[in-house]
C-alpha atoms as a PDB file:
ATOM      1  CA  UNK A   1     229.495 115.449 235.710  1.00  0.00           C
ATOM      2  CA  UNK A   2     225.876 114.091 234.862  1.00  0.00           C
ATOM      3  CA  UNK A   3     226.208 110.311 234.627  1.00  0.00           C
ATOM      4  CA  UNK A   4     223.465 111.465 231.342  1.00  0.00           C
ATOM      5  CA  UNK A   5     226.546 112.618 229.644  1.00  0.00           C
ATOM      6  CA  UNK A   6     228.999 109.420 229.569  1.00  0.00           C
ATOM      7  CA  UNK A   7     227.428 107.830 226.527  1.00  0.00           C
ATOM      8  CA  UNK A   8     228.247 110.935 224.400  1.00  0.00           C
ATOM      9  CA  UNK A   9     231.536 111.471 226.060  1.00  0.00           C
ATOM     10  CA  UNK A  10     232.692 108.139 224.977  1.00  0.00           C
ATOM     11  CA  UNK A  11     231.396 108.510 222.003  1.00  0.00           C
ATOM     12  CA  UNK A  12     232.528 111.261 221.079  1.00  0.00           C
ATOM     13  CA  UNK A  13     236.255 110.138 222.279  1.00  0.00           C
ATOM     14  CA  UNK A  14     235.629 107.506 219.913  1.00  0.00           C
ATOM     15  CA  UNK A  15     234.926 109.856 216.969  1.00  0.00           C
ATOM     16  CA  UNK A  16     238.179 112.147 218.105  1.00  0.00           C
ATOM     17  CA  UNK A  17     240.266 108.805 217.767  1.00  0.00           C
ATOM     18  CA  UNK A  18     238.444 108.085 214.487  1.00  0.00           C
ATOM     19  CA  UNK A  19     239.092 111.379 212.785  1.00  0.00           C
ATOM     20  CA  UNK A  20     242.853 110.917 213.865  1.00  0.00           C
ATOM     21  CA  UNK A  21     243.312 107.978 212.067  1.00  0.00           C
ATOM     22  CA  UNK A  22     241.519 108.972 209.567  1.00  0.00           C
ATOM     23  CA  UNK A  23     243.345 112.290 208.614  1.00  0.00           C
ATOM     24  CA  UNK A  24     246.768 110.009 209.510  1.00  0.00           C
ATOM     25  CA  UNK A  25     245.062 107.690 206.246  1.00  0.00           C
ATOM     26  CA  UNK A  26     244.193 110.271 204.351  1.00  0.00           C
ATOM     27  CA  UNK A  27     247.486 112.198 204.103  1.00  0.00           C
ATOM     28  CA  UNK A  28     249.397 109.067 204.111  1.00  0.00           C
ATOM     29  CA  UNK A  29     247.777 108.488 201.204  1.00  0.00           C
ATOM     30  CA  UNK A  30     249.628 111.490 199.706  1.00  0.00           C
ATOM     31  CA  UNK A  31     252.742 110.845 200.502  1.00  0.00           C
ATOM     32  CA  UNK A  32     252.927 107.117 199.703  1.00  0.00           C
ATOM     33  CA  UNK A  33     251.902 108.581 196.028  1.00  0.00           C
ATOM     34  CA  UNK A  34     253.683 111.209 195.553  1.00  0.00           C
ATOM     35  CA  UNK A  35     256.558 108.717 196.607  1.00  0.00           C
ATOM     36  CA  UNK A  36     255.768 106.186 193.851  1.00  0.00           C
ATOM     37  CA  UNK A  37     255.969 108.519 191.515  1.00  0.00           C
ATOM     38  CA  UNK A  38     259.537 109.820 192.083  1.00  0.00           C
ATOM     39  CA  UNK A  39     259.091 112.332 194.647  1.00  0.00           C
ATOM     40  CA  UNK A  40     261.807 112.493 197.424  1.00  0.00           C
ATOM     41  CA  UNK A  41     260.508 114.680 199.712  1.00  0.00           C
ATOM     42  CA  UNK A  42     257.765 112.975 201.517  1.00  0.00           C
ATOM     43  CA  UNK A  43     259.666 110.441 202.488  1.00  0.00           C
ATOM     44  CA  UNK A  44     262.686 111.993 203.442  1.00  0.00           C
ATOM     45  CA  UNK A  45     260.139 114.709 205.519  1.00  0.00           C
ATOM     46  CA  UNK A  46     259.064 110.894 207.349  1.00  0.00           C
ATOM     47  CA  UNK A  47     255.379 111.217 205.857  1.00  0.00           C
ATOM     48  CA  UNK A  48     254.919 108.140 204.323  1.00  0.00           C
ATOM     49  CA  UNK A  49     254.098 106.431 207.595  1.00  0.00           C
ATOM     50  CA  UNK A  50     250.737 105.242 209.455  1.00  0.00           C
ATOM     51  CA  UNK A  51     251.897 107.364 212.349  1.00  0.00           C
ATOM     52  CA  UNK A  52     249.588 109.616 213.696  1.00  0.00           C
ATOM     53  CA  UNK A  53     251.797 111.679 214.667  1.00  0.00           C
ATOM     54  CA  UNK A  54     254.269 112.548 211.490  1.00  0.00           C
ATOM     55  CA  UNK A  55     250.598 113.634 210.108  1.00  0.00           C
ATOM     56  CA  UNK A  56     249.488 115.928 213.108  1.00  0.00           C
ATOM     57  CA  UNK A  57     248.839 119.579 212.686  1.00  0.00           C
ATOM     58  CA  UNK A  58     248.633 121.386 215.922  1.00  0.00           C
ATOM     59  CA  UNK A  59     245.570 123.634 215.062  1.00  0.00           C
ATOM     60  CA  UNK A  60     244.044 120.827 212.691  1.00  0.00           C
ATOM     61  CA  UNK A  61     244.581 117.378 214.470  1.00  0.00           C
ATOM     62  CA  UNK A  62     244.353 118.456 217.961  1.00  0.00           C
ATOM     63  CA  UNK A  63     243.188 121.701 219.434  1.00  0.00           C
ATOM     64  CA  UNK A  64     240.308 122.139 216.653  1.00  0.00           C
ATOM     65  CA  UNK A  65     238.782 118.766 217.137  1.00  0.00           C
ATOM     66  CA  UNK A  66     239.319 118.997 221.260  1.00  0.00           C
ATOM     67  CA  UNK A  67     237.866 122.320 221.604  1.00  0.00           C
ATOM     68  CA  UNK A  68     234.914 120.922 219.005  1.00  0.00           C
ATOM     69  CA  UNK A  69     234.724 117.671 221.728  1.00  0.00           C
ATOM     70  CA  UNK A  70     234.670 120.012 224.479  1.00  0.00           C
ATOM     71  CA  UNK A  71     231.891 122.406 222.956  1.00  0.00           C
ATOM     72  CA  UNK A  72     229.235 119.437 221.856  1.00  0.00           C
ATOM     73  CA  UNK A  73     230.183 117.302 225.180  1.00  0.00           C
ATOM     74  CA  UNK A  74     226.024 116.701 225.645  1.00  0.00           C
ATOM     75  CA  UNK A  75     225.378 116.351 222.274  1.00  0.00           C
ATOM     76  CA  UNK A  76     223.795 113.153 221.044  1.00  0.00           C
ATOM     77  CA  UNK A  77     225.167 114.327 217.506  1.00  0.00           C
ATOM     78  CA  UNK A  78     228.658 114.916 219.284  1.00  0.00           C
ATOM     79  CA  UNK A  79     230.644 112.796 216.283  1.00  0.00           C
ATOM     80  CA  UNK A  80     229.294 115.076 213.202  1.00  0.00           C
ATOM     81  CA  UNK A  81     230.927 118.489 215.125  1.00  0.00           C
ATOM     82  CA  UNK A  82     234.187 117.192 215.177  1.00  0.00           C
ATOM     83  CA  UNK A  83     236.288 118.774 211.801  1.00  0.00           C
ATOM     84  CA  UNK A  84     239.842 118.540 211.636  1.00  0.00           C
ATOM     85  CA  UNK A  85     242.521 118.281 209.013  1.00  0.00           C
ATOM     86  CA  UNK A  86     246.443 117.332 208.876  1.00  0.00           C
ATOM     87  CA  UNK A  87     250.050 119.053 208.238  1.00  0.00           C
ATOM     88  CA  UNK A  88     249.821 119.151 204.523  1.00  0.00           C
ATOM     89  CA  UNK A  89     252.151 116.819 202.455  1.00  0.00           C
ATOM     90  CA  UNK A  90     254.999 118.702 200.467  1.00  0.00           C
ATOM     91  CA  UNK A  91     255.963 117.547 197.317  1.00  0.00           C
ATOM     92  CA  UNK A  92     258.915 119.028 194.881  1.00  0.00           C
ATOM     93  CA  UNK A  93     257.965 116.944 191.949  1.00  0.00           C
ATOM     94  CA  UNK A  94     260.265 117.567 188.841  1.00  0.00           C
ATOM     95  CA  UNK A  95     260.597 115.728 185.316  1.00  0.00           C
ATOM     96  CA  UNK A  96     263.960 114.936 186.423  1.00  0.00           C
ATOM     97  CA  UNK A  97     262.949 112.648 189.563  1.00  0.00           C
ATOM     98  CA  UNK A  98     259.870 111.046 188.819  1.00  0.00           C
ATOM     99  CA  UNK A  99     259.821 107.324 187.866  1.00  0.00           C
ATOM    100  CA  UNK A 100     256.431 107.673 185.864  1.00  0.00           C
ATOM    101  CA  UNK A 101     255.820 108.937 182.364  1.00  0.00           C
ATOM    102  CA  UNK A 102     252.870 110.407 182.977  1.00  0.00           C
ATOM    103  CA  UNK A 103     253.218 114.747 183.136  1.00  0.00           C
ATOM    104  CA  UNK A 104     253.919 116.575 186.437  1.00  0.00           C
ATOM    105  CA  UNK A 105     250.391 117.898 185.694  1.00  0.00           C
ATOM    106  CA  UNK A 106     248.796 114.417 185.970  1.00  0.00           C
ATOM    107  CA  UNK A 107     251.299 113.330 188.819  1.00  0.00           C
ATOM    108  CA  UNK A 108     249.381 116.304 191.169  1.00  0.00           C
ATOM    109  CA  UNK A 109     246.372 115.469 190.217  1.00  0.00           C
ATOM    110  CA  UNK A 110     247.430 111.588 191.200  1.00  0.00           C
ATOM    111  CA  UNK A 111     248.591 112.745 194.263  1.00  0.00           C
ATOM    112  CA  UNK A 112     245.762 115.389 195.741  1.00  0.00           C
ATOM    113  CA  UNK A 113     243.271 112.237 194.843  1.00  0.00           C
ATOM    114  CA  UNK A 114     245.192 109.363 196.311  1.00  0.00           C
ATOM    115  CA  UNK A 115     243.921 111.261 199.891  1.00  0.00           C
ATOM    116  CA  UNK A 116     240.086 111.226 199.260  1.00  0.00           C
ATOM    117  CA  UNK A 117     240.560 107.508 198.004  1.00  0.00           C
ATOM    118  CA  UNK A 118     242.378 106.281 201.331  1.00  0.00           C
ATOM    119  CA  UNK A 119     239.209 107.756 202.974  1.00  0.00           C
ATOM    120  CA  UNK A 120     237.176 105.586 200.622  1.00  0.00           C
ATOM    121  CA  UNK A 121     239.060 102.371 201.144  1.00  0.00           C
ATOM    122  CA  UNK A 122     239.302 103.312 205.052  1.00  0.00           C
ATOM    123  CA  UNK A 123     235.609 103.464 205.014  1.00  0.00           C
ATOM    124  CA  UNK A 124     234.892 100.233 203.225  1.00  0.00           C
ATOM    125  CA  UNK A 125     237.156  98.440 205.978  1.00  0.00           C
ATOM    126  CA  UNK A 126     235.292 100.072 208.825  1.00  0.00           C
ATOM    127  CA  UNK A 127     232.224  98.884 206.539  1.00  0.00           C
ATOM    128  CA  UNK A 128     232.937  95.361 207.173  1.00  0.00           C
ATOM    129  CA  UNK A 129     233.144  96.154 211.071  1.00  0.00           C
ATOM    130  CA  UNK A 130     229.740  97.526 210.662  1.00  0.00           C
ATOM    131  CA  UNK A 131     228.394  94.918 209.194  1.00  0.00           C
ATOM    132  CA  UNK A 132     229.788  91.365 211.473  1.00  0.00           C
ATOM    133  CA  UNK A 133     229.122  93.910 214.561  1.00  0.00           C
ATOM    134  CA  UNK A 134     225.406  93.954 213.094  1.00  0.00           C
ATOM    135  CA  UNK A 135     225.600  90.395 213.042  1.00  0.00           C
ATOM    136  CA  UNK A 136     226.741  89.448 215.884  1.00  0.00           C
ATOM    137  CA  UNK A 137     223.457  92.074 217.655  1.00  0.00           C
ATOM    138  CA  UNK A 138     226.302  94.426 218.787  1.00  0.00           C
ATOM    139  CA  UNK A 139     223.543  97.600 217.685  1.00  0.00           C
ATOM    140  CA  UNK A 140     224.926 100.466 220.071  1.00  0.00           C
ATOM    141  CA  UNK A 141     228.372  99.890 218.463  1.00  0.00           C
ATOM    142  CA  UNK A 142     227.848  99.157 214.722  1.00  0.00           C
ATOM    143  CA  UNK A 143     226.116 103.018 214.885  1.00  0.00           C
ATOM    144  CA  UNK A 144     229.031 104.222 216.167  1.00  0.00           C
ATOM    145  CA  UNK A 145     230.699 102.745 213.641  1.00  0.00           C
ATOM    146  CA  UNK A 146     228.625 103.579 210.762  1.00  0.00           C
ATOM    147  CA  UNK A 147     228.888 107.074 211.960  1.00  0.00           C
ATOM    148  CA  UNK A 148     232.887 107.036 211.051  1.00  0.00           C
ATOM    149  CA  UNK A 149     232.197 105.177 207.665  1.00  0.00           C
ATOM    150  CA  UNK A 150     229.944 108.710 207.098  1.00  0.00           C
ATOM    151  CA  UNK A 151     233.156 110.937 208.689  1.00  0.00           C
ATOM    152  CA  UNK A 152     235.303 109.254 206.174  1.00  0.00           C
ATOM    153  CA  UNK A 153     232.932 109.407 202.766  1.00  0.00           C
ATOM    154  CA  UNK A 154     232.121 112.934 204.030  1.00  0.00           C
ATOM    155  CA  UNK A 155     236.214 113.496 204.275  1.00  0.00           C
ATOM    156  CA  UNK A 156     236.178 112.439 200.745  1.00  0.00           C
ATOM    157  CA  UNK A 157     233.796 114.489 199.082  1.00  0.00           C
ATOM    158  CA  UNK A 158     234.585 117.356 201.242  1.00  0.00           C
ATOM    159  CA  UNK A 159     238.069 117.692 200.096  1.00  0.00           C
ATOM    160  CA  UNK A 160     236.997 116.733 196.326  1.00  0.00           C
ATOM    161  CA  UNK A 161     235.024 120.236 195.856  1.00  0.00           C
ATOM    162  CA  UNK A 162     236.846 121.417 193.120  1.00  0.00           C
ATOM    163  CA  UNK A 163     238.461 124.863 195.231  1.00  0.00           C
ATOM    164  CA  UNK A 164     241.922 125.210 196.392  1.00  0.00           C
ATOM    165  CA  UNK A 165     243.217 124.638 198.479  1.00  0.00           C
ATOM    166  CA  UNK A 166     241.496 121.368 198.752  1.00  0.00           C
ATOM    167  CA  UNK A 167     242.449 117.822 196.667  1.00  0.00           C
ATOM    168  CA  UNK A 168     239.589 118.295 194.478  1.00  0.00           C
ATOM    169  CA  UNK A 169     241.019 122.159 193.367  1.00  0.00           C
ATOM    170  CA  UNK A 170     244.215 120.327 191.748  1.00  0.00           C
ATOM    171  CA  UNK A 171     242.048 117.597 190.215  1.00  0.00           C
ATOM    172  CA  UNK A 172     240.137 120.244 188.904  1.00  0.00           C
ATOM    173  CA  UNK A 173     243.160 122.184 187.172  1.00  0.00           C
ATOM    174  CA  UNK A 174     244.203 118.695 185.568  1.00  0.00           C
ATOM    175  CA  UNK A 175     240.890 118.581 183.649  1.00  0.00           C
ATOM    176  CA  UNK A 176     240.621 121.903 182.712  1.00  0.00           C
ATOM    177  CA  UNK A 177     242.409 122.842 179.361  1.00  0.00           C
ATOM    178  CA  UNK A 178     245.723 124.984 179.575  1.00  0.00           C
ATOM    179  CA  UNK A 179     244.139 127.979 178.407  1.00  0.00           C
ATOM    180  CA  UNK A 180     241.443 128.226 181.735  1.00  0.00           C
ATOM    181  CA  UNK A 181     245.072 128.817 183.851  1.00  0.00           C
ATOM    182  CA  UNK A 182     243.753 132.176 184.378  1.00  0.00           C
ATOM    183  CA  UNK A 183     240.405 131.082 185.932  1.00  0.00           C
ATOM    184  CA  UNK A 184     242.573 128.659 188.062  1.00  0.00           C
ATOM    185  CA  UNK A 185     244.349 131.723 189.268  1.00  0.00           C
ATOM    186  CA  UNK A 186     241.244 133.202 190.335  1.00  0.00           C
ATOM    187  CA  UNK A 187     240.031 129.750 192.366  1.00  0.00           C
ATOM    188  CA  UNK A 188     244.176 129.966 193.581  1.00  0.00           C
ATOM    189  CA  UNK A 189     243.868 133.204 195.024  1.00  0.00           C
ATOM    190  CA  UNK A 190     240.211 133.221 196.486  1.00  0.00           C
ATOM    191  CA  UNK A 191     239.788 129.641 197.541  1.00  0.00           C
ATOM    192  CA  UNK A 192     240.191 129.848 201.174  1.00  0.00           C
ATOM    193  CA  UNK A 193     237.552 132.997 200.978  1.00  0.00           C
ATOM    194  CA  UNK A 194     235.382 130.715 198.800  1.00  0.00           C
ATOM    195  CA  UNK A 195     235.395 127.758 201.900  1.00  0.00           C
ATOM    196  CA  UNK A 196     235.160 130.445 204.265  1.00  0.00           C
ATOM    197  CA  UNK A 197     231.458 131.645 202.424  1.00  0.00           C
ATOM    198  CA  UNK A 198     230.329 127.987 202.298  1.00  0.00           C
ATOM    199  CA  UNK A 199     230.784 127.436 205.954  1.00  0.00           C
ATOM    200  CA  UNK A 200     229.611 130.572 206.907  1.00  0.00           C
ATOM    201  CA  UNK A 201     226.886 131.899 204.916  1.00  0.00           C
ATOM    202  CA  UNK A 202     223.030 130.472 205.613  1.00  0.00           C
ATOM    203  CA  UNK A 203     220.896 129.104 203.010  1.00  0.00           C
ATOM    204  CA  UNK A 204     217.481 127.372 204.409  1.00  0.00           C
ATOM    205  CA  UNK A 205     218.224 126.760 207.909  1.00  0.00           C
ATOM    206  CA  UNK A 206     221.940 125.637 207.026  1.00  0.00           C
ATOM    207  CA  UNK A 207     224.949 126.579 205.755  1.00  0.00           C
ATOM    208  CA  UNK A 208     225.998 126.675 201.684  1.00  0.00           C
ATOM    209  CA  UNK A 209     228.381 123.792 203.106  1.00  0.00           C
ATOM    210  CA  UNK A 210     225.839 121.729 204.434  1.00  0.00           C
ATOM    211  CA  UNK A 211     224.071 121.635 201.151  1.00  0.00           C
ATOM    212  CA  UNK A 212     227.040 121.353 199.205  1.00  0.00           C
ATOM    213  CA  UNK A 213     227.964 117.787 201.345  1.00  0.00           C
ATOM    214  CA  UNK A 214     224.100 116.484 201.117  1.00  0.00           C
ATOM    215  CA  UNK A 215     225.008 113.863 198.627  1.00  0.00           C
ATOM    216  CA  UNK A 216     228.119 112.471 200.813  1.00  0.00           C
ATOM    217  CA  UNK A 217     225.352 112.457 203.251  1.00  0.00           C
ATOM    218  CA  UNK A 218     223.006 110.767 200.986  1.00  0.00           C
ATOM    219  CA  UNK A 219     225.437 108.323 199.882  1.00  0.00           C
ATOM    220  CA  UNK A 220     226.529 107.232 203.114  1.00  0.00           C
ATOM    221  CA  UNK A 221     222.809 106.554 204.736  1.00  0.00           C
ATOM    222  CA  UNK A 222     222.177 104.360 201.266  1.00  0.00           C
ATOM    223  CA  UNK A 223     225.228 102.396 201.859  1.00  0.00           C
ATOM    224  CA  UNK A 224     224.558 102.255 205.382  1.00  0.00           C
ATOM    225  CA  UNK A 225     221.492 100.970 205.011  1.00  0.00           C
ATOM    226  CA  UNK A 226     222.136  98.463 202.440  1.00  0.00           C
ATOM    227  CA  UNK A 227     224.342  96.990 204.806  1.00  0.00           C
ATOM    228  CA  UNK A 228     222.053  97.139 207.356  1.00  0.00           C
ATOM    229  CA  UNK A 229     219.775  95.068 205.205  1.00  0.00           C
ATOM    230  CA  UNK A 230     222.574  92.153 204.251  1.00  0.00           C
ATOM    231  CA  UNK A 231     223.227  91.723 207.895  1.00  0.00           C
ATOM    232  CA  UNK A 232     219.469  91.616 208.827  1.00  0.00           C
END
């Protein structure tokens, strides 16, 4: 092994661990929701936990990400090729078991955006890392550092496009009226071929995807460097 290639290996162990947790937060956030509002199932499936592993999905949380690790090993960019996701939450809401009057509607809509948030509120925690680890002149690490804030605002935004399957598709549904149910059975039926064209098809030296996550990109380099600044 070139000795070169240490500094991205660890770092890029670093990001695996990282997207771990974060996917653990992020459907965690689901299930401690969905289990607020009445739902059963979640916690009687032993989701609404912090442990990595009642949240791992074999394809999603471990050989994706490792065979991603393994491909971008020399990469100095080895952290932004790492994608993963978790074992989906399962929820059986019904007006008879839920605690909340608020509409079944609303209470998916409630739950598909309490993941994106956790990501949020994960990434302001890690923010506060960044910052005393800029403060106390540890450099090398705060980037590291700042680099899973980004994961975890791009996490958010990413599953926030409004297409199903993702969180943002049944936020989506919950602001359109009732009568647009047939051009939500459209997005139902073709969303996974929809994702599939944005991280497939070019556009300007990038993928449709690419462009579509500039402003999580944007955001997170603004934030970034306002912290940065504080800490200066």
């Amino acid at each position: 092994m070139d000795p070169a290639q240490l500094p991205y290996i660890r770092e890029g162990l670093l990001y695996l661990v990282a997207l771990i947790l974060s996917i653990c937060v992020h459907e965690f956030g689901h299930a401690w929701v969905a289990d607020k509002l009445g739902d059963p199932l979640p916690r009687s499936q032993g989701r609404v936990t912090l442990n990595p592993l009642a949240h791992a999905d074999l394809v999603g949380t471990i050989i994706l990400p490792l065979v991603a690790f393994m491909s971008a090993i020399s990469s100095p960019q080895i952290g932004m090729r790492i994608l993963g996701w978790g074992k989906p939450v399962q929820i059986s809401l019904s007006a008879r078991s839920m605690t909340r009057k608020i509409s079944i509607r609303t209470s998916h809509a409630l739950i598909a955006i309490a993941g994106p948030m956790m990501n949020i509120l994960f990434g302001l925690v890690l923010s506060g890392l960044y910052f005393l680890l800029l403060r106390a002149g540890r450099d090398s690490l705060a980037q590291v550092i700042g680099g899973i804030v980004t994961m975890n605002i791009s996490l958010c935004f990413f599953n926030l496009l409004p297409v199903p399957p993702l969180d943002g598709g049944a936020v989506f549904g919950r602001l359109l009226p009732r009568s647009a149910a047939p051009l939500l059975d459209l997005l139902n039926r073709w969303g996974f071929m929809i994702l599939f064209v944005l991280l497939m098809a070019p556009y300007r030296g990038a993928t449709l995807l690419s462009w579509a996550m500039w402003p999580a990109h944007w955001i997170s380099s603004q934030w970034l460097t306002t912290l940065y600044l504080w800490a200066a």
